[in-house]
C-alpha atoms as a PDB file:
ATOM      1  CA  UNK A   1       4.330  19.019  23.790  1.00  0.00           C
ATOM      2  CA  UNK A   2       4.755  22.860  23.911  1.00  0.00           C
ATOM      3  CA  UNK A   3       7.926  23.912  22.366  1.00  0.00           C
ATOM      4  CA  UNK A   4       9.938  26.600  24.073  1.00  0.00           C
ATOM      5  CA  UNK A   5       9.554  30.130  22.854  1.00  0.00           C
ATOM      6  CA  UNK A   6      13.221  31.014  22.911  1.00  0.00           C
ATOM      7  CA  UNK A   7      16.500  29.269  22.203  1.00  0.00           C
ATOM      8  CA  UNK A   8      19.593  29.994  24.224  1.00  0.00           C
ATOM      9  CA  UNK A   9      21.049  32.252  21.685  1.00  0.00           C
ATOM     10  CA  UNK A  10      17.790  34.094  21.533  1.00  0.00           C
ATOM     11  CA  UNK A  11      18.359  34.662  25.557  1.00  0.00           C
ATOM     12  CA  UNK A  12      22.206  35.947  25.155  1.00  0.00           C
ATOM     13  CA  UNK A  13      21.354  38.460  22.494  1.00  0.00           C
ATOM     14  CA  UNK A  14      18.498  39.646  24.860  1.00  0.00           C
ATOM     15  CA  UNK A  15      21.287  39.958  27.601  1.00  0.00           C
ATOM     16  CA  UNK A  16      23.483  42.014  25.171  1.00  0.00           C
ATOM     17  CA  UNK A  17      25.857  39.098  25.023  1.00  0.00           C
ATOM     18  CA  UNK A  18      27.212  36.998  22.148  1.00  0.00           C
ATOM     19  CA  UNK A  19      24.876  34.804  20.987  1.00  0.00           C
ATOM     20  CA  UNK A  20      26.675  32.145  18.874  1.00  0.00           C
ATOM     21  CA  UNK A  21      27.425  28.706  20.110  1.00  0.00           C
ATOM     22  CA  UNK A  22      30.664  29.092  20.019  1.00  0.00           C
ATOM     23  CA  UNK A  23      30.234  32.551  22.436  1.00  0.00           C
ATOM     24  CA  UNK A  24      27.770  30.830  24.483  1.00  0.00           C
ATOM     25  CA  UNK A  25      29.972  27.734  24.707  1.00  0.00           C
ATOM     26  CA  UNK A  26      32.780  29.927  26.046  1.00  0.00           C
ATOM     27  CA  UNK A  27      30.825  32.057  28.587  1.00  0.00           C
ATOM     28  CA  UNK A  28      29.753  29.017  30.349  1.00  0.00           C
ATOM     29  CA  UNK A  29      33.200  27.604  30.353  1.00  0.00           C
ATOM     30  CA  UNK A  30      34.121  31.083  31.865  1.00  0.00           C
ATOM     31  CA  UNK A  31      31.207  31.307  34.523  1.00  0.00           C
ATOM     32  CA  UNK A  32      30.821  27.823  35.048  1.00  0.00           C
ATOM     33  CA  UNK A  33      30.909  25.964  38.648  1.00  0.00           C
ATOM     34  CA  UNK A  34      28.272  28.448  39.844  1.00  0.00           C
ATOM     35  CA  UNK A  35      27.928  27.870  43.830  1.00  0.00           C
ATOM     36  CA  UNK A  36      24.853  26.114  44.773  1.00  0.00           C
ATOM     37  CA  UNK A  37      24.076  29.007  47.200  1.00  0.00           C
ATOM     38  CA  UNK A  38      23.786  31.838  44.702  1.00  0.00           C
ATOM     39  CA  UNK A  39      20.813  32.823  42.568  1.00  0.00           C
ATOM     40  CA  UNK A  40      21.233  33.031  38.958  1.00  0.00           C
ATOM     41  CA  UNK A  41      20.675  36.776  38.851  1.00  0.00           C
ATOM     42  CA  UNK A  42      22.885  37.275  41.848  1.00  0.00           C
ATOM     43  CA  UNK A  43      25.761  36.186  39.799  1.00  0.00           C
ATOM     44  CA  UNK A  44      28.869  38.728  40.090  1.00  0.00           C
ATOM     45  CA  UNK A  45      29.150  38.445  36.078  1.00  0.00           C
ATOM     46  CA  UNK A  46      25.555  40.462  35.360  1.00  0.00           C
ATOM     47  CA  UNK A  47      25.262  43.728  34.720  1.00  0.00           C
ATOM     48  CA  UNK A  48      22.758  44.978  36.627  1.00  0.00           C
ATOM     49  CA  UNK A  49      20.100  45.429  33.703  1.00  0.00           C
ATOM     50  CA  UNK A  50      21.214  41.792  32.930  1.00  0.00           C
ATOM     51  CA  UNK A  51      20.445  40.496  36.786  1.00  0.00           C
ATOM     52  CA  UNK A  52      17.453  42.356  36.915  1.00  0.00           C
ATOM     53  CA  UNK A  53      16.034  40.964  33.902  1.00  0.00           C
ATOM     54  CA  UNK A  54      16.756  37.199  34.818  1.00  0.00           C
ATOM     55  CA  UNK A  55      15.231  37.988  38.359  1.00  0.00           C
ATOM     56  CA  UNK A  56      11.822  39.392  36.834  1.00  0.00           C
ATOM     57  CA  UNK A  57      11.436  36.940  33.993  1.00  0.00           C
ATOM     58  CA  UNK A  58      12.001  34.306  36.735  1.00  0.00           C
ATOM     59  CA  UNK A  59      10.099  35.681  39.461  1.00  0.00           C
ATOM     60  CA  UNK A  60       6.591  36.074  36.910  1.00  0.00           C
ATOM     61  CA  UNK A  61       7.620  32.349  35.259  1.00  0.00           C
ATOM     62  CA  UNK A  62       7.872  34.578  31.873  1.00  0.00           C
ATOM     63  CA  UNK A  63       8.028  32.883  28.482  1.00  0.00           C
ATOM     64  CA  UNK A  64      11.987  33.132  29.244  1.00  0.00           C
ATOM     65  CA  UNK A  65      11.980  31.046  32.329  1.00  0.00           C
ATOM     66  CA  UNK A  66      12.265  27.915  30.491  1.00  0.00           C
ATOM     67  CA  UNK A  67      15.856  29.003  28.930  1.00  0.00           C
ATOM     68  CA  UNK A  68      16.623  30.779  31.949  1.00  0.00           C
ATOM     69  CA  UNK A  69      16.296  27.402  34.194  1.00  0.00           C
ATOM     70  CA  UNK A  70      18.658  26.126  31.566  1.00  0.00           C
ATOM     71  CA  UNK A  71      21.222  28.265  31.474  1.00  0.00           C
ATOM     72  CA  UNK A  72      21.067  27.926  35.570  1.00  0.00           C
ATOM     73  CA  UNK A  73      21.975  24.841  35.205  1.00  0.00           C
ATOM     74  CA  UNK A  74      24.475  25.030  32.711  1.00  0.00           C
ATOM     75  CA  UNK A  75      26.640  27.169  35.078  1.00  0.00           C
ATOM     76  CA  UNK A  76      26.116  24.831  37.695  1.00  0.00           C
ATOM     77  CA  UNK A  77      27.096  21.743  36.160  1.00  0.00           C
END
């Protein structure tokens, strides 16, 4: 089994966010309950350098897709 290339807080500080687990804890408490019906990247909390890199790393299954798909459905959940 392939580990994943980057952890969640490796993903956050790419974003420009906080990248503890305490920081990354509290964003998705913040953003959370993310509507079925809107894409990740569409999200009315990214910048748009932020939406536009989840959208491209997605879009070309990237080495960040993995943590991406997580994060997706962290807010969801």
């Amino acid at each position: 089994m392939e580990l994943p290339l980057h952890s969640m807080g490796n993903l956050f500080a790419q974003l420009g966010l906080p990248s503890d687990e305490a920081a990354i804890d509290g964003f998705i408490a913040a953003h959370g309950n993310l509507s079925q019906g809107v894409p990740l990247a569409s999200a009315p909390f990214w910048s748009p350098a932020q939406a536009r890199f989840l959208r491209e790393e997605i879009l070309e299954d990237a080495d960040w897709a993995p943590v991406i798909d997580q994060l997706n459905t962290r807010l969801r959940s």
